[in-house]
C-alpha atoms as a PDB file:
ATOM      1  CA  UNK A   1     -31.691-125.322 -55.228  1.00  0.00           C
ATOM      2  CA  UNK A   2     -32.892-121.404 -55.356  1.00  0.00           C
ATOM      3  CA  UNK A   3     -32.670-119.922 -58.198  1.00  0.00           C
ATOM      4  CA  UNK A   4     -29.678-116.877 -56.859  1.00  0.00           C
ATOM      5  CA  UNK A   5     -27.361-120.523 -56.077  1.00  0.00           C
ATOM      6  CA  UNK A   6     -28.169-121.776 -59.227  1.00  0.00           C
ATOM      7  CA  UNK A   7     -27.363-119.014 -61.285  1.00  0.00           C
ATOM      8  CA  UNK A   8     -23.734-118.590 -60.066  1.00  0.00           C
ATOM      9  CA  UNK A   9     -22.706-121.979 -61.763  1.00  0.00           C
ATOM     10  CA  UNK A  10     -21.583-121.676 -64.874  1.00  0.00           C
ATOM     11  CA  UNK A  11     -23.843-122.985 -67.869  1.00  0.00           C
ATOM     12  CA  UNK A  12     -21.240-124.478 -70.317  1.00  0.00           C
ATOM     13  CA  UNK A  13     -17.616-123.206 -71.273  1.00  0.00           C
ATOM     14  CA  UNK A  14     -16.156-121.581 -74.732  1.00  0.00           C
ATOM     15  CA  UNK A  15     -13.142-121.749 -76.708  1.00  0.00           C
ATOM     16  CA  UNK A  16     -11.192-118.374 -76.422  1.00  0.00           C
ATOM     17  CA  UNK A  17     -11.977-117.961 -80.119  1.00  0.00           C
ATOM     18  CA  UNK A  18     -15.780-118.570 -80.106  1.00  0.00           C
ATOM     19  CA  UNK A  19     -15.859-116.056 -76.993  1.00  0.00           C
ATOM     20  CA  UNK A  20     -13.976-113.209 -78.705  1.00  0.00           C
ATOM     21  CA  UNK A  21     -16.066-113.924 -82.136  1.00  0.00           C
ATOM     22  CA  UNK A  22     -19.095-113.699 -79.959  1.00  0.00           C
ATOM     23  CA  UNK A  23     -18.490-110.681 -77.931  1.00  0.00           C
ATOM     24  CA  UNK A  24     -17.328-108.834 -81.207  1.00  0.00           C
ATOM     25  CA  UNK A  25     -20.507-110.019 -82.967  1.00  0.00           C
ATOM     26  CA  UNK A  26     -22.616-108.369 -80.269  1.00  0.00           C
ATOM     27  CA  UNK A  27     -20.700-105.424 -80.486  1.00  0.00           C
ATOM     28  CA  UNK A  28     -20.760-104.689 -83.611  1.00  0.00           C
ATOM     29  CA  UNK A  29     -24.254-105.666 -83.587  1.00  0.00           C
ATOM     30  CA  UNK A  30     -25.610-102.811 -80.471  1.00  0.00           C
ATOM     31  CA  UNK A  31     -25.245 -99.808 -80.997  1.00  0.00           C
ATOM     32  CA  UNK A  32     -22.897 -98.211 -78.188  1.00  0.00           C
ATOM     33  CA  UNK A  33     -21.905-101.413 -76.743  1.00  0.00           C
ATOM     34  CA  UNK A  34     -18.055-101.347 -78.377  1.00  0.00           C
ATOM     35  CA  UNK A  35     -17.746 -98.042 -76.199  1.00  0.00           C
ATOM     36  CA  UNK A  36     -19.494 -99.010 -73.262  1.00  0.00           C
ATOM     37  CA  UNK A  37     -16.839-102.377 -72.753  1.00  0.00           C
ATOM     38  CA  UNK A  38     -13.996-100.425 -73.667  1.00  0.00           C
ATOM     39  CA  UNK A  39     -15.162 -97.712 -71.060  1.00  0.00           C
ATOM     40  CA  UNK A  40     -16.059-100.230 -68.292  1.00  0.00           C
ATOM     41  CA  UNK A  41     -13.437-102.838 -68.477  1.00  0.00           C
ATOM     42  CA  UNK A  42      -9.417-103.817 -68.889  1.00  0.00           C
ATOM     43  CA  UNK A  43      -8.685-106.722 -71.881  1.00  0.00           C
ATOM     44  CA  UNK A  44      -8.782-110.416 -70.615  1.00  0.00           C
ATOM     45  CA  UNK A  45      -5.796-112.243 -70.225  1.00  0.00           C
ATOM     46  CA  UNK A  46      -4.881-115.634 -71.942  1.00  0.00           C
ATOM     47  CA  UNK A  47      -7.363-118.134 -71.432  1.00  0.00           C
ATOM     48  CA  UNK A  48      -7.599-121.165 -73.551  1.00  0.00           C
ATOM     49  CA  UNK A  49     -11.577-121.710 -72.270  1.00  0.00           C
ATOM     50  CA  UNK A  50     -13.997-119.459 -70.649  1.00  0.00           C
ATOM     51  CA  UNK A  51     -17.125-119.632 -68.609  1.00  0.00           C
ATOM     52  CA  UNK A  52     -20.346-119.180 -70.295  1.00  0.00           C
ATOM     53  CA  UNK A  53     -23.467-118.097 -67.672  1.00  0.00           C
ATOM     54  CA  UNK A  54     -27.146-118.398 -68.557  1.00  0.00           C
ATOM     55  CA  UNK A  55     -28.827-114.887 -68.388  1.00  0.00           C
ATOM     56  CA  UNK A  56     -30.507-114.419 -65.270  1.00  0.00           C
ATOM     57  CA  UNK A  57     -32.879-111.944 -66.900  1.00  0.00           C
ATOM     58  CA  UNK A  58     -36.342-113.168 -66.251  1.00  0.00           C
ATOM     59  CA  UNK A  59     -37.936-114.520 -70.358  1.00  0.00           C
ATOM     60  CA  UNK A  60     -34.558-113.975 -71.782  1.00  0.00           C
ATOM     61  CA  UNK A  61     -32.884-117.020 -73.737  1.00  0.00           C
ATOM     62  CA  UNK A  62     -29.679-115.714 -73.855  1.00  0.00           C
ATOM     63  CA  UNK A  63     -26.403-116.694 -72.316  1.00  0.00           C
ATOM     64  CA  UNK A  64     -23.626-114.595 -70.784  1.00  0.00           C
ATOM     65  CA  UNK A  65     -20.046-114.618 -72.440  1.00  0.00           C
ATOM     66  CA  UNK A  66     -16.920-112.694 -71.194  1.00  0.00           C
ATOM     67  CA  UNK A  67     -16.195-109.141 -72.582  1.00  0.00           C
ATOM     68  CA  UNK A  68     -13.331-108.405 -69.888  1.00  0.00           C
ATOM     69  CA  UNK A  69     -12.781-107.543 -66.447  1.00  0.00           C
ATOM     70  CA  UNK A  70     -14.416-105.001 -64.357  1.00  0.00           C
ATOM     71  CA  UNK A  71     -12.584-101.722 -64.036  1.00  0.00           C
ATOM     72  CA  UNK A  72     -11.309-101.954 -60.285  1.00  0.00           C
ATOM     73  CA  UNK A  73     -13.199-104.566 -59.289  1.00  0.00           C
ATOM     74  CA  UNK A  74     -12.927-107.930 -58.878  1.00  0.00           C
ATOM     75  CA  UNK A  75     -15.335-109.706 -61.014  1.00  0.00           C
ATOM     76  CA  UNK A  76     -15.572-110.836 -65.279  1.00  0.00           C
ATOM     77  CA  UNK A  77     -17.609-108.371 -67.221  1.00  0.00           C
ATOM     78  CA  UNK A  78     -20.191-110.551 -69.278  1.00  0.00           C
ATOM     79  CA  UNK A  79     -22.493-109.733 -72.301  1.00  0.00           C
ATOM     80  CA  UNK A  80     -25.884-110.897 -72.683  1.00  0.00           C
ATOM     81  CA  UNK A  81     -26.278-112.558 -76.094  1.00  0.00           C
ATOM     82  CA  UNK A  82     -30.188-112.824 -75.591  1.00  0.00           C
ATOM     83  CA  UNK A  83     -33.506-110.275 -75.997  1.00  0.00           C
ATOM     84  CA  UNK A  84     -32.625-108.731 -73.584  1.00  0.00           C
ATOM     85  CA  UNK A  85     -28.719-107.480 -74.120  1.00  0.00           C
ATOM     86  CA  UNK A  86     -27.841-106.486 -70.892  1.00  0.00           C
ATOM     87  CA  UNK A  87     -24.204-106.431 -69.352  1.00  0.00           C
ATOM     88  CA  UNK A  88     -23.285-108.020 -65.685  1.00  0.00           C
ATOM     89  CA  UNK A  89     -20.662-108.521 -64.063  1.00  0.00           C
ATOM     90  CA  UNK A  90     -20.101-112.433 -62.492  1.00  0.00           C
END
């Protein structure tokens, strides 16, 4: 399996609480990053579970948990809870 396959399975799930607690963590933890989700994406709907994505990013431990979904597109905005704290969207 390549690597690009592999990384569009999910990792694991989360509860709905333990995503929201982690997402608000980060935010409140990076500087800008509250504005930057609220700028980039609309509120998630009503999800008892939710995917959680290993970070792609090459040395980075992290894994990727749902902030929202992309402003007019159709894809989950994630947050990188690694080194490297990037955003993607999945």
């Amino acid at each position: 399996m390549t690597s690009n396959v592999a990384q569009n399975y999910p990792y694991t799930s989360e509860t709905e609480a333990d995503r929201a607690a982690h997402v608000e963590a980060l935010m409140a933890s990076r500087e800008g990053l509250r504005e930057k989700i609220a700028a980039e994406t609309t509120p998630v709907d009503d999800n008892e579970r939710w995917w959680v994505w290993k970070c792609p990013t090459p040395a980075c431990d992290g894994l990727l948990h749902v902030a929202g979904y992309a402003h007019d597109l159709h894809a989950l905005y994630v947050v990188c809870d690694g080194t490297c704290g990037k955003t993607f969207l999945r």
